[in-house]
N, C-alpha and C. Protein backbone atom coordinates (compact mmCIF):
# COMPACT_ATOMS: atom_id res chain seq x y z
N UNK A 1 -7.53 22.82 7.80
CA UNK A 1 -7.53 22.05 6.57
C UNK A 1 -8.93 22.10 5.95
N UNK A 2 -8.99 22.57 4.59
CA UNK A 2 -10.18 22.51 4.05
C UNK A 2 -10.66 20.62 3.54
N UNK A 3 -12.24 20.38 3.97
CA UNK A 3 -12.13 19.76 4.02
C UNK A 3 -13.34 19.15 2.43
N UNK A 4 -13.87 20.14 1.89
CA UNK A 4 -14.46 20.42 0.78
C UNK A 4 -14.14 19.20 -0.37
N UNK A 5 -15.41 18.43 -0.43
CA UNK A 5 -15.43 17.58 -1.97
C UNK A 5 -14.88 17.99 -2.85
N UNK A 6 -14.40 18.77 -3.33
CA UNK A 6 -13.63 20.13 -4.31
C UNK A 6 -12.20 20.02 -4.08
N UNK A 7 -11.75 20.28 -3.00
CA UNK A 7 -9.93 20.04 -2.53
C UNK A 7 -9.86 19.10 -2.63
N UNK A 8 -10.56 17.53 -2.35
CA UNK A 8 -10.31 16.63 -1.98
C UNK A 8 -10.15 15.23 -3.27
N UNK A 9 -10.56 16.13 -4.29
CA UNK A 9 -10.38 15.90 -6.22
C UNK A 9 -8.76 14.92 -5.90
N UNK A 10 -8.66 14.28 -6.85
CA UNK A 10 -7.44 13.77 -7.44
C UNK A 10 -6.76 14.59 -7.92
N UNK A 11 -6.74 15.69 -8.76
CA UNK A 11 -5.98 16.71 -9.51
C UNK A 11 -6.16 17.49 -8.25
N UNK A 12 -6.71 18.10 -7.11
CA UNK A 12 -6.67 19.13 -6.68
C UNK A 12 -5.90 18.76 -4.90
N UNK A 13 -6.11 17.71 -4.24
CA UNK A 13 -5.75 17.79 -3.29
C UNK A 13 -3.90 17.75 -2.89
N UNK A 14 -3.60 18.52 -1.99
CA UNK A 14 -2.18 18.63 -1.85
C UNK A 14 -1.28 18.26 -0.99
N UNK A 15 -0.35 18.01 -1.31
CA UNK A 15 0.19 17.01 -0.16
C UNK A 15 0.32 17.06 1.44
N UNK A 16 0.18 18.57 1.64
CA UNK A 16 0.19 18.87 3.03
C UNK A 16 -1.18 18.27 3.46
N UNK A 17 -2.09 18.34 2.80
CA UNK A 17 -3.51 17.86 2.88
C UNK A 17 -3.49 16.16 3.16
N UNK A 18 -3.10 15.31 2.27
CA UNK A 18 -2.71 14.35 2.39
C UNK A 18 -1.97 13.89 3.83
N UNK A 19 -0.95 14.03 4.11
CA UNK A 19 -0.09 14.61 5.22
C UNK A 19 -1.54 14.41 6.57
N UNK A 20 -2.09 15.27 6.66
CA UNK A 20 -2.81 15.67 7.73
C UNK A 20 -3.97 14.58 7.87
N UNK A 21 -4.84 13.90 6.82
CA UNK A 21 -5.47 13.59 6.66
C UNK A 21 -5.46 12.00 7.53
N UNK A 22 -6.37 11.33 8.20
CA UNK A 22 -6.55 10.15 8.85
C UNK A 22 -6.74 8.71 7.98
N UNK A 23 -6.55 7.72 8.16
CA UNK A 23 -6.21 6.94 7.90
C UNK A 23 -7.81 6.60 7.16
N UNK A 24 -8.92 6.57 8.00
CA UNK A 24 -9.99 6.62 7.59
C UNK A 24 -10.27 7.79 6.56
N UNK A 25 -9.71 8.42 6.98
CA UNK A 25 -10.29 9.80 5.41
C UNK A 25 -9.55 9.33 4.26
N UNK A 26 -8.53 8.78 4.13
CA UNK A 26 -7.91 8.45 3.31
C UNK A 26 -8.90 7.26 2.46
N UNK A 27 -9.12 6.43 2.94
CA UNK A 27 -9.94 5.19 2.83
C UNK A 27 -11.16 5.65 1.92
N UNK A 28 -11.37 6.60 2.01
CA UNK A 28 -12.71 7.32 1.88
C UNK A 28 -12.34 8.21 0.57
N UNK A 29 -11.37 8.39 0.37
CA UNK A 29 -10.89 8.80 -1.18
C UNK A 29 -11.69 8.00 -2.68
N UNK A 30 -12.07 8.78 -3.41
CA UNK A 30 -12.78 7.71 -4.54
C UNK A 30 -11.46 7.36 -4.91
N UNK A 31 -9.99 7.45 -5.27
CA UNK A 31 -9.10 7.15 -6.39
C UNK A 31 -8.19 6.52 -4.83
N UNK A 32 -6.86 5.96 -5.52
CA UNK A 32 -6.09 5.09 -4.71
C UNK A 32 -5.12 5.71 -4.26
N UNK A 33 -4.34 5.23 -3.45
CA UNK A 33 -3.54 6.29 -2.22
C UNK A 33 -2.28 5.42 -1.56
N UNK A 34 -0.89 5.77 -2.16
CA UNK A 34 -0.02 4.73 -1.33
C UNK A 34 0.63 6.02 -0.79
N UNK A 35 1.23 5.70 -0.12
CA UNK A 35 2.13 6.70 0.77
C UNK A 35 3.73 5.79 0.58
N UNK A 36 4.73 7.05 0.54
CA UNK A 36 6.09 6.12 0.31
C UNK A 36 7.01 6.72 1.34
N UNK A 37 7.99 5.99 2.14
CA UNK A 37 8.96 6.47 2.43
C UNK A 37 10.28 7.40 1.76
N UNK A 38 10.44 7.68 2.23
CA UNK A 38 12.13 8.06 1.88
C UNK A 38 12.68 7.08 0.79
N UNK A 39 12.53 6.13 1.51
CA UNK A 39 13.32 4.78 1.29
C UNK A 39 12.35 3.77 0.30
N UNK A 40 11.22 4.22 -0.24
CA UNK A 40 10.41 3.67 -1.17
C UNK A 40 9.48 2.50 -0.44
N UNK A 41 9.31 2.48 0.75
CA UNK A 41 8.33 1.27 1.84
C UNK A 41 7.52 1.79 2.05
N UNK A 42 6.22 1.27 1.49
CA UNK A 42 4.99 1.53 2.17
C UNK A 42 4.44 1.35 3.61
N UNK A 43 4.26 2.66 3.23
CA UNK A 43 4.03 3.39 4.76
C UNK A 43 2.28 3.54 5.22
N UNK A 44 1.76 4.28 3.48
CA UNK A 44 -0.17 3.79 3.87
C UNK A 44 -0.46 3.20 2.15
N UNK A 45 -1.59 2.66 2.09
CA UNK A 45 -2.16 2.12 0.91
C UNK A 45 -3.28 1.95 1.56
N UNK A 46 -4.31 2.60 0.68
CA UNK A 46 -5.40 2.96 0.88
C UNK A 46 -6.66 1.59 1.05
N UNK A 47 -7.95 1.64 1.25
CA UNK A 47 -8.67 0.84 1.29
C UNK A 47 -9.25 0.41 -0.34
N UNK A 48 -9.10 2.00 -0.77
CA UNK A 48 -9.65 2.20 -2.21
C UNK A 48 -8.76 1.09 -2.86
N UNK A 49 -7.40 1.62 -2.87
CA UNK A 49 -6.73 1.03 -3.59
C UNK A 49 -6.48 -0.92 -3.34
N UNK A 50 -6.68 -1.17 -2.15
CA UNK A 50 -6.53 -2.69 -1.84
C UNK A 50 -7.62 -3.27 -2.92
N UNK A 51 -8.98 -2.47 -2.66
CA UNK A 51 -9.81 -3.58 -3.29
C UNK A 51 -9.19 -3.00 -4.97
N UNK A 52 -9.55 -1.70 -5.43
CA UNK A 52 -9.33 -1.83 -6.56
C UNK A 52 -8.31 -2.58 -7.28
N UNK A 53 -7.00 -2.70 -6.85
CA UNK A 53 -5.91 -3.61 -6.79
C UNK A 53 -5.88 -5.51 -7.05
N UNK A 54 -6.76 -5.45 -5.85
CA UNK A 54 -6.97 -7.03 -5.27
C UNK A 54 -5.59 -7.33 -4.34
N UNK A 55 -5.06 -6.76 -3.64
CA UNK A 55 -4.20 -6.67 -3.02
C UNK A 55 -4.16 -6.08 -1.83
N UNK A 56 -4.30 -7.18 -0.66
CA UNK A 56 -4.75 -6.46 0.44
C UNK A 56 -3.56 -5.90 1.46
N UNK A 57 -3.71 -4.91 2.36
CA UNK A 57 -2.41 -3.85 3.09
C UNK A 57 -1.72 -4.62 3.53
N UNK A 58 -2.25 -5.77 4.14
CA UNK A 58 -0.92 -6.69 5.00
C UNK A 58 0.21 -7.22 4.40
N UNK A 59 -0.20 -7.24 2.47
CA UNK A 59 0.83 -8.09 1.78
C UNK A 59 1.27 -6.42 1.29
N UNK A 60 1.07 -5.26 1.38
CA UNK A 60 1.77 -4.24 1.08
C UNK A 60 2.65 -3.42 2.09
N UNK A 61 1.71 -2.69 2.90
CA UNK A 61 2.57 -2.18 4.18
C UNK A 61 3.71 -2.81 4.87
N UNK A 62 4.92 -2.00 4.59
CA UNK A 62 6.00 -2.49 5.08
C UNK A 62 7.01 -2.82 4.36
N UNK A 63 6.67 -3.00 2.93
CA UNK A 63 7.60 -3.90 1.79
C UNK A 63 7.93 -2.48 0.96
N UNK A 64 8.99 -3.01 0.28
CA UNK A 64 9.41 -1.80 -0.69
C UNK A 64 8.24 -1.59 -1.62
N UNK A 65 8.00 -0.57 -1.98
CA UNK A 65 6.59 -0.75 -3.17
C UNK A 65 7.18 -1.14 -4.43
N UNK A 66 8.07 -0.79 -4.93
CA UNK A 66 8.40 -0.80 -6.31
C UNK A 66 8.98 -2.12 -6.07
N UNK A 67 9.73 -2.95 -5.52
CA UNK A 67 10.07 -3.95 -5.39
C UNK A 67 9.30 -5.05 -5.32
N UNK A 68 8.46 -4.84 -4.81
CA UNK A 68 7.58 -6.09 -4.29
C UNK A 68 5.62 -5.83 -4.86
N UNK A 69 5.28 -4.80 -4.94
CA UNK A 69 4.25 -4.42 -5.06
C UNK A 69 3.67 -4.21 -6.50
N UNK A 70 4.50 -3.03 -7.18
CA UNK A 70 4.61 -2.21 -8.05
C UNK A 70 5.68 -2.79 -8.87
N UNK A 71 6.45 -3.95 -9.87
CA UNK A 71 7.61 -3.88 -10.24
C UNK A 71 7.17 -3.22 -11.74
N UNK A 72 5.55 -3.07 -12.17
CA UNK A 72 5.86 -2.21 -13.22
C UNK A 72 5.99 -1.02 -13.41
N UNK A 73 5.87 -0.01 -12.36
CA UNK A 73 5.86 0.93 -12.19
C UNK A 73 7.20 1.15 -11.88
N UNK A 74 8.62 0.34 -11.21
CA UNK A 74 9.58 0.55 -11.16
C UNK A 74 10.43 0.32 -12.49
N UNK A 75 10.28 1.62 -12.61
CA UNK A 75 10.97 2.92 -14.20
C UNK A 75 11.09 3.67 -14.05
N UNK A 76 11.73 4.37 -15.10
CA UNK A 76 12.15 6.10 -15.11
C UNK A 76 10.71 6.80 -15.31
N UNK A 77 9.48 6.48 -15.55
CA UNK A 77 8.34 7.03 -15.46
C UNK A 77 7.96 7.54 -13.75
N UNK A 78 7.99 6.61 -13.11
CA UNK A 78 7.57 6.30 -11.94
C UNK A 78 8.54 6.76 -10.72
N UNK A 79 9.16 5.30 -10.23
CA UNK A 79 9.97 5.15 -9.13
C UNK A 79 10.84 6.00 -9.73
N UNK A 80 12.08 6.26 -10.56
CA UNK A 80 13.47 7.13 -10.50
C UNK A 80 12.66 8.52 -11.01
N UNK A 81 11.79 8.89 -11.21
CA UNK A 81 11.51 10.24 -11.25
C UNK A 81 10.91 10.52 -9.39
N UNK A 82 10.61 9.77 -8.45
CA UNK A 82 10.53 10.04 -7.16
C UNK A 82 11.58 9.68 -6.65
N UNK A 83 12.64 8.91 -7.35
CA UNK A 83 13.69 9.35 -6.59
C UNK A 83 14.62 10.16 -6.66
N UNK A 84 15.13 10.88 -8.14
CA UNK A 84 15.81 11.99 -8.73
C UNK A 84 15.04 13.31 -8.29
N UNK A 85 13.84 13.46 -8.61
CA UNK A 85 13.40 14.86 -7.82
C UNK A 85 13.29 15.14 -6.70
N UNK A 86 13.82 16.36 -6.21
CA UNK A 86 13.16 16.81 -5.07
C UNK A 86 11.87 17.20 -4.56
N UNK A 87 11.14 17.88 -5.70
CA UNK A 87 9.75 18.41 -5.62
C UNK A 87 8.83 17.73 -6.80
N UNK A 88 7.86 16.88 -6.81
CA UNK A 88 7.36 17.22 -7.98
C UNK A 88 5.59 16.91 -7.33
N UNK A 89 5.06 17.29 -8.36
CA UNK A 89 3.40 17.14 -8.19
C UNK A 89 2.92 17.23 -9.98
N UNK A 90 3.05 16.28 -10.39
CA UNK A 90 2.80 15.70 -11.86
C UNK A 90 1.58 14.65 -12.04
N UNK A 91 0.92 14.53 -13.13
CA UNK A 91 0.14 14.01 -13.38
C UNK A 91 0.69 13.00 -14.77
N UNK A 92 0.69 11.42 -14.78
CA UNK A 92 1.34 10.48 -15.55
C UNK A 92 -0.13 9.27 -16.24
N UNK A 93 -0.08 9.81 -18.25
CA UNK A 93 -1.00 8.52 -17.87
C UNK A 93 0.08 7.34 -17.87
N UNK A 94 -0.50 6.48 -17.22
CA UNK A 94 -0.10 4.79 -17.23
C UNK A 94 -0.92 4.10 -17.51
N UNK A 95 0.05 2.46 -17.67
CA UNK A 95 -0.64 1.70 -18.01
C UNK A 95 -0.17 0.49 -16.95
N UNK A 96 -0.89 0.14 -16.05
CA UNK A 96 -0.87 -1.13 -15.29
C UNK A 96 -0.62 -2.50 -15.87
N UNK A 97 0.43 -3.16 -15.61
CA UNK A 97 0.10 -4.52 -16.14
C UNK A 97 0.68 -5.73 -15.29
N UNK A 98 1.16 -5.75 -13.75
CA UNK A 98 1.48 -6.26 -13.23
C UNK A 98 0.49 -6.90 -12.20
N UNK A 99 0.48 -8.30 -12.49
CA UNK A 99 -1.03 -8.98 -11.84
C UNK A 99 -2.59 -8.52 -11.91
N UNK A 100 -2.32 -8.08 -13.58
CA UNK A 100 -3.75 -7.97 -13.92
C UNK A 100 -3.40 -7.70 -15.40
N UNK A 101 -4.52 -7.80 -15.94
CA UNK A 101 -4.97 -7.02 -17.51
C UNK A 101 -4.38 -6.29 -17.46
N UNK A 102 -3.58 -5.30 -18.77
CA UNK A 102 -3.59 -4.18 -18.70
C UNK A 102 -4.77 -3.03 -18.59
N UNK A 103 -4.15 -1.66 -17.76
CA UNK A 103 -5.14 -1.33 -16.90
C UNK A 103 -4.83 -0.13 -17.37
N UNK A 104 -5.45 0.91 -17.74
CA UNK A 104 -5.30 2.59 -17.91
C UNK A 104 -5.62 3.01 -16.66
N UNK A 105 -4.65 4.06 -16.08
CA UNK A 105 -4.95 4.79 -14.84
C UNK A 105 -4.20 6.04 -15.43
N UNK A 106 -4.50 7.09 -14.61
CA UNK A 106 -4.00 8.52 -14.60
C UNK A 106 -2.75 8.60 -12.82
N UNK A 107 -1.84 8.56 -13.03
CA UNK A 107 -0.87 8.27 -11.52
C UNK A 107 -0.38 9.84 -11.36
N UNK A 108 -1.05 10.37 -10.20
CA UNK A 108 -0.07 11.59 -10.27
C UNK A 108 0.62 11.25 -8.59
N UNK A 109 1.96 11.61 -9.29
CA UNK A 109 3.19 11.58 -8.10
C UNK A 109 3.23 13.07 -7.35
N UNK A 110 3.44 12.92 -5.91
CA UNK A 110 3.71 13.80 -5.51
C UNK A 110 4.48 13.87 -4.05
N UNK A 111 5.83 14.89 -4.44
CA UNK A 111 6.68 14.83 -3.24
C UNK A 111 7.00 16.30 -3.31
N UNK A 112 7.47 16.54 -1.87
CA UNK A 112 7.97 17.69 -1.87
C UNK A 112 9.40 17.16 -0.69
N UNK A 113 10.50 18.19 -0.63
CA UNK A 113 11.41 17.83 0.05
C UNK A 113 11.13 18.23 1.81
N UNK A 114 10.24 18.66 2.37
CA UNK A 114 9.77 19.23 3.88
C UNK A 114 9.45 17.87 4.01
N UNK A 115 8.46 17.63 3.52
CA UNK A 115 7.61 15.92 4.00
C UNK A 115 8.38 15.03 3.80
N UNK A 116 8.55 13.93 4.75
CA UNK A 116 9.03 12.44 4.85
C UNK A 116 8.32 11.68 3.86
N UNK A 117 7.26 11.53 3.42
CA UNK A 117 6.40 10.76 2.38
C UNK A 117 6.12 11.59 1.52
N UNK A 118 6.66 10.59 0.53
CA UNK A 118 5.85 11.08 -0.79
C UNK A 118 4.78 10.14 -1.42
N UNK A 119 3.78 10.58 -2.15
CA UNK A 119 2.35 9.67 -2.41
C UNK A 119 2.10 9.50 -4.07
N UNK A 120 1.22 8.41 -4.21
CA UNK A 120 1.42 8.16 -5.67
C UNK A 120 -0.53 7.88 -5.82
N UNK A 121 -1.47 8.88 -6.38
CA UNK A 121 -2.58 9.10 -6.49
C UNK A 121 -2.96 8.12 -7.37
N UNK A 122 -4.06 7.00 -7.62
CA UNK A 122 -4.42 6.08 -8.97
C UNK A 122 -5.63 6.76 -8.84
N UNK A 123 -5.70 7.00 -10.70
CA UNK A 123 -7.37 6.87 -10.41
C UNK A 123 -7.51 6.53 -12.20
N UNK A 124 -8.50 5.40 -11.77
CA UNK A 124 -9.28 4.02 -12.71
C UNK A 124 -10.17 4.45 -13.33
């Protein structure tokens, strides 16, 4: 696995990369990092993302994301385009507005059908 400041970009790193990567490397990402099940339950959420958020892992990990976490992001932007595709690796701007200001972020989704998780990239 390359492990290069360069791969490790928001636009550039890939999901097998992701995939491989430790819980601490993850943490260590400048932009935010949830990991999703199959079944839409958070599986990782990053350190980045807790604080940037204000939402810390214990009230995320484990819960449906779009349900409980995310309900603005659960739309045809977001959640039903990860759940209708099989493959995608897209880049979405958004706009945050659930337990905060509205918020501009850039969200790129990415699943492929080999991997059990698919991940949803923020970056602020």
């Amino acid at each position: 696995m390359a492990t290069s400041v360069e791969v490790l970009e928001f636009s550039k790193i890939s999901l097998g990369e992701l995939m491989s990567l430790s819980n601490e490397a993850i943490d260590a990402l400048p932009f935010g990092v949830v990991g999703l099940s199959r079944e839409g339950v958070t599986e990782v959420y990053s350190h980045t993302e807790s604080k940037l958020a204000g939402i810390p892992p214990e009230s995320v990990l484990g819960t449906h994301f779009f349900l409980s976490t995310a309900q603005c992001m659960n739309n045809f932007m977001v959640a039903q385009r990860l759940d209708d595709e099989a493959e995608l690796d897209t880049v979405v701007d958004y706009v945050l507005t659930f337990r905060m200001r509205p918020t501009p972020i850039r969200l790129r989704l990415l699943k492929k059908a080999e991997y059990p998780r698919s991940y949803l990239l923020i970056q602020r």
